[in-house]
Protein backbone atom coordinates (compact mmCIF):
# COMPACT_ATOMS: atom_id res chain seq x y z
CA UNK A 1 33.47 -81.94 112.74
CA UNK A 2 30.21 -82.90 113.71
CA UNK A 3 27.47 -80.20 114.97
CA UNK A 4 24.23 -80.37 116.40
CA UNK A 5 22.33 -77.66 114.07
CA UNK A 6 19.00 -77.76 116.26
CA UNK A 7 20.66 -76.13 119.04
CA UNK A 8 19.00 -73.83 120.62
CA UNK A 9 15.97 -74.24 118.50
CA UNK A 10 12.92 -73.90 120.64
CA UNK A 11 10.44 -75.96 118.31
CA UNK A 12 9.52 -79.62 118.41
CA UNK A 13 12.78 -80.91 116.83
CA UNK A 14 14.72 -84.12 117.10
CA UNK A 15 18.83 -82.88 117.11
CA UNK A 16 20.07 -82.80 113.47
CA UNK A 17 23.47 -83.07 113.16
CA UNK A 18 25.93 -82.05 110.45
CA UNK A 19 29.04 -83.98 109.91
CA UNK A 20 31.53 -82.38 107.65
CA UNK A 21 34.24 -83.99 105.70
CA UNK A 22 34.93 -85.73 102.59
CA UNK A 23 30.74 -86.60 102.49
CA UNK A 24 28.91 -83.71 104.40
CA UNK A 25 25.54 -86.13 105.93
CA UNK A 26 22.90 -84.92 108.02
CA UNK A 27 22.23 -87.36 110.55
CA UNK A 28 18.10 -86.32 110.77
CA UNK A 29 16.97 -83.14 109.40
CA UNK A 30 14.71 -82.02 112.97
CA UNK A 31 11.20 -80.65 112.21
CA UNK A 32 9.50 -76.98 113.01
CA UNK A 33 12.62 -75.12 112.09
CA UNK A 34 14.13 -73.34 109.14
CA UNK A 35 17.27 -76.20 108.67
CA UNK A 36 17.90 -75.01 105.09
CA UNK A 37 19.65 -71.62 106.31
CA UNK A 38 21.85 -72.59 108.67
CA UNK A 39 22.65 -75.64 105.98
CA UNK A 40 23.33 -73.55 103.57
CA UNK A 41 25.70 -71.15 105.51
CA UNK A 42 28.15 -74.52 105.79
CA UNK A 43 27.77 -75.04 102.25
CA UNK A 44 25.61 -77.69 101.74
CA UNK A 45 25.37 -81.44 102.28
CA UNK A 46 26.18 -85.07 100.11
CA UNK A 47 23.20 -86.76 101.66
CA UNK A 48 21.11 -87.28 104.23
CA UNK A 49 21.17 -90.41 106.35
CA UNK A 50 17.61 -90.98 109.19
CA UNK A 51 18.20 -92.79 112.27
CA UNK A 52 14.21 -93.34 112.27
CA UNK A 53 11.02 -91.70 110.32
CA UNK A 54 9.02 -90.29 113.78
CA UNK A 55 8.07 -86.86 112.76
CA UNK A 56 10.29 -85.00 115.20
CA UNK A 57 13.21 -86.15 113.04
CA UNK A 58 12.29 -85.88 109.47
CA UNK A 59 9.41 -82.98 109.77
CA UNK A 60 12.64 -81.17 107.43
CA UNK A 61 13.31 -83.86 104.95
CA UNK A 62 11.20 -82.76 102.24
CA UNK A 63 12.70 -79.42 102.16
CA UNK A 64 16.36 -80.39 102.79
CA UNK A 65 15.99 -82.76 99.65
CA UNK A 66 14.44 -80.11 97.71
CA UNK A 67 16.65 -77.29 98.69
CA UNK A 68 19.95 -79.41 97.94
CA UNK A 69 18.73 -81.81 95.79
CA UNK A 70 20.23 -84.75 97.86
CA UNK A 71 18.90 -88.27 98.39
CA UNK A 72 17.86 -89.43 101.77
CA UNK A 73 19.18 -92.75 103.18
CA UNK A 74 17.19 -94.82 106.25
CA UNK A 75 16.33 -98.73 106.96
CA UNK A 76 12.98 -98.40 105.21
CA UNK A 77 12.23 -97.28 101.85
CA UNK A 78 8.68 -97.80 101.92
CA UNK A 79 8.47 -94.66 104.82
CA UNK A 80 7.90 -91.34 103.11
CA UNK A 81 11.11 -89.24 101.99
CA UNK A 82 13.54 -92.08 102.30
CA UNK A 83 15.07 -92.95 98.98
CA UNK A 84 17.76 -95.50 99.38
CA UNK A 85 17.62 -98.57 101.98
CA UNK A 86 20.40 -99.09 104.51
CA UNK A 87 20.70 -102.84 105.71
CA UNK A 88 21.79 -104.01 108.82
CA UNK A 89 26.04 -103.61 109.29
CA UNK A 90 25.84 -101.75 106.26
CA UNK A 91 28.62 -99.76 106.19
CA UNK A 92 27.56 -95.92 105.46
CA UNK A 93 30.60 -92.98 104.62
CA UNK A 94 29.25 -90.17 107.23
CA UNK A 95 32.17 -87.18 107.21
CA UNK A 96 35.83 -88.73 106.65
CA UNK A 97 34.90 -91.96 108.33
CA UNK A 98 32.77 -95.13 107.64
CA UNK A 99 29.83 -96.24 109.89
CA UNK A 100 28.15 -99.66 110.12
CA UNK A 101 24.53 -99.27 110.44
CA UNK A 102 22.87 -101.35 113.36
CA UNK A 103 19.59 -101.84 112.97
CA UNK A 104 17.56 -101.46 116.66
CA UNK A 105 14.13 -101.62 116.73
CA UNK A 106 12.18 -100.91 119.49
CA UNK A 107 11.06 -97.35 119.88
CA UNK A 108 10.38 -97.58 115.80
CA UNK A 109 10.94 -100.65 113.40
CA UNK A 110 13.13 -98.47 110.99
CA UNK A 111 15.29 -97.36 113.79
CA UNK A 112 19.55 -97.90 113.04
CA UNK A 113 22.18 -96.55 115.29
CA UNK A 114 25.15 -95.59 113.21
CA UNK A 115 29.24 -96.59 114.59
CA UNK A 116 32.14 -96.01 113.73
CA UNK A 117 35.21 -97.57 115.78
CA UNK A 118 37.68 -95.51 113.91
CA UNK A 119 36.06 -92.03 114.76
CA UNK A 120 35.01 -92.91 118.15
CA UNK A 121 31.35 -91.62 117.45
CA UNK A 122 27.88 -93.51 117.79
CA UNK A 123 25.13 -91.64 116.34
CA UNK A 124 22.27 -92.97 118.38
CA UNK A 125 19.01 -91.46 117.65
CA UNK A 126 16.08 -92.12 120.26
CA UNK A 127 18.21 -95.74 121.25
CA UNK A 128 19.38 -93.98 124.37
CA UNK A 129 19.97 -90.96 125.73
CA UNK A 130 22.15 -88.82 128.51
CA UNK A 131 21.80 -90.58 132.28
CA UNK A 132 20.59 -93.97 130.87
CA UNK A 133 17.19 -92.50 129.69
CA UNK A 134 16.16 -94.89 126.55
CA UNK A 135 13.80 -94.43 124.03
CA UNK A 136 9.74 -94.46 124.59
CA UNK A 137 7.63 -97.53 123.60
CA UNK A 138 4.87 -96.34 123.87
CA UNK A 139 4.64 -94.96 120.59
CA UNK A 140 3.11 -97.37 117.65
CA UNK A 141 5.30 -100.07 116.69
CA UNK A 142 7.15 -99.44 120.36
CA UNK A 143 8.14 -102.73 121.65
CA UNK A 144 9.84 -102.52 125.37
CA UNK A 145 11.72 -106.12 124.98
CA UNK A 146 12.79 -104.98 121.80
CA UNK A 147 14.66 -102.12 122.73
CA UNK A 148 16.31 -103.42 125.99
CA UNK A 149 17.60 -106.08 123.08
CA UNK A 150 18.55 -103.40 120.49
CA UNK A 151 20.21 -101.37 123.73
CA UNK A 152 22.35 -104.53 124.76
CA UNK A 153 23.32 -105.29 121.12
CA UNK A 154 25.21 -101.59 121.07
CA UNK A 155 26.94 -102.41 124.41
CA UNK A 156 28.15 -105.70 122.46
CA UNK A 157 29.20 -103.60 119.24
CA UNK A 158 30.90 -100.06 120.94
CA UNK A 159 33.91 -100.15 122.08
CA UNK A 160 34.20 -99.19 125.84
CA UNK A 161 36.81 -95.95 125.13
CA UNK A 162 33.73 -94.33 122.66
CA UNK A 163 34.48 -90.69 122.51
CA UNK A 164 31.46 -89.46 121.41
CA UNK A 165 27.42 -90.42 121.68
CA UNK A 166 25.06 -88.20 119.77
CA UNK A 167 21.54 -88.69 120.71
CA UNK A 168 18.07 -87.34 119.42
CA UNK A 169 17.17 -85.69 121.94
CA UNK A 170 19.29 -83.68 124.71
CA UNK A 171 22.92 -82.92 124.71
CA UNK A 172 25.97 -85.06 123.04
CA UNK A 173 27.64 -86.78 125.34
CA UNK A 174 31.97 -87.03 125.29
CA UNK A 175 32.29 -87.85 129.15
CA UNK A 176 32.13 -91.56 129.60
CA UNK A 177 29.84 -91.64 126.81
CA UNK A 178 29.04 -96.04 126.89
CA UNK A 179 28.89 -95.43 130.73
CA UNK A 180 25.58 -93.70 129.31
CA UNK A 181 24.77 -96.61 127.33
CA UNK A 182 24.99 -98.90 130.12
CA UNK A 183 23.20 -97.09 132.54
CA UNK A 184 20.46 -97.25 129.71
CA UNK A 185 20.44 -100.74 128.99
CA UNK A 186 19.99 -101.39 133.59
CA UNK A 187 17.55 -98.58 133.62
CA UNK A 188 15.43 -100.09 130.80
CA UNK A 189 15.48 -103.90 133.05
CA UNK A 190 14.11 -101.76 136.04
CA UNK A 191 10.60 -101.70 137.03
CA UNK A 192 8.26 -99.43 136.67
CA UNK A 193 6.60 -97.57 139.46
C-alpha cells in the first residue's frame, strides 16, 4: 500500500509517500509539517529513500531520522541528511517489491526516479507531473536539455501498462499514468511563449 502522507497538508511540502510492506520506505519526508505523527500512527518505517535534496522534500529528514532512527538513502551522499548512495539501476527494496533507481538530472543533479515493472509503480519526484507538466529548471543546477533527456529515458524504461505514477507535487496518477509521461516529455520540446 502506498500513501501520500502530505495530503491535505497546507504547508510548503513536496508529497511524502509511505509504502508499506516487507520494508516500510518513505519516498521524501515533505517539509513544514509534523511527518513524525502520522508516521508513527502506521508504525514506523525501515528507511528512507529521496528522489532529490530541494528543501520542499527533505525539510523532514532530520527529524524522521531522529525520531526512528533510520538511515536515509539518495544519489548523493555529499548533500546533507543522506547517508547511503544509490547508483544508477540500482536496485532499491521499497514495500514488497524491488525498484531500479534511474538517475535523471535536470531539475537537480541528485534527482532518481524509482521503477518497478513488477508493482506497476514509478515514483517520480519533480521528473514529471499530472497533464505533462515537468519539473522547473530554473532552479540552480536546472538544466532544460537535461531533463527533456532524463524525461525520454523513463519513456524508454516504463512499461506502457504502468499502473501507478507518484509525483512530488499534485495528485498520483492511476489513469493512463505514461500517457502523463509522454505528454511531459512533448510539452517539455515545446516552445516557450
Amino acid at each position: 500500500m502506498i500513501e501520500n502522507l502530505a495530503a491535505g497538508v497546507r504547508a510548503f511540502t513536496s508529497n511524502a509517500f509511505l509504502v508499506e510492506g516487507d520494508r516500510r520506505v518513505l519516498v521524501d519526508t515533505g517539509a513544514n509539517f509534523d511527518i513524525t505523527e502520522p508516521l508513527a500512527e502506521h508504525g514506523g518505517i525501515d528507511a528512507v529513500v529521496m528522489t532529490h535534496t530541494h528543501p520542499d522534500h527533505v525539510g523532514n529528514l532530520a527529524d524522521v531520522k531522529r525520531e526512528f532512527d533510520v538511515r536515509a538513502w539518495g544519489f548523493d551522499t555529499d548533500e546533507p541528511g543522506i547517508d547511503d548512495p544509490i547508483g544508477d539501476e540500482e536496485t532499491v527494496r521499497i514495500g514488497d517489491h524491488d525498484y531500479v533507481a534511474l538517475h535523471t538530472p535536470g531539475h537537480k543533479n541528485d534527482h532518481l526516479c524509482f521503477y518497478s515493472e513488477d508493482a506497476g509503480v514509478l515514483f517520480a519526484g519533480d521528473l514529471v507531473f499530472q497533464n505533462g507538466s515537468f519539473g522547473r529548471t530554473d532552479l540552480a543546477e536546472g538544466d532544460h536539455a537535461l531533463l527533456v533527456e532524463s524525461i525520454d529515458r523513463v519513456l524508454d524504461v516504463v512499461d506502457e501498462d504502468l499502473d501507478e505514477l507518484h509525483v512530488g507535487h499534485g495528485p498520483s496518477m492511476t489513469d493512463r499514468p505514461y500517457s502523463h509521461i509522454e505528454l511531459a516529455a512533448r510539452m517539455a520540446r515545446s516552445p516557450g511563449p
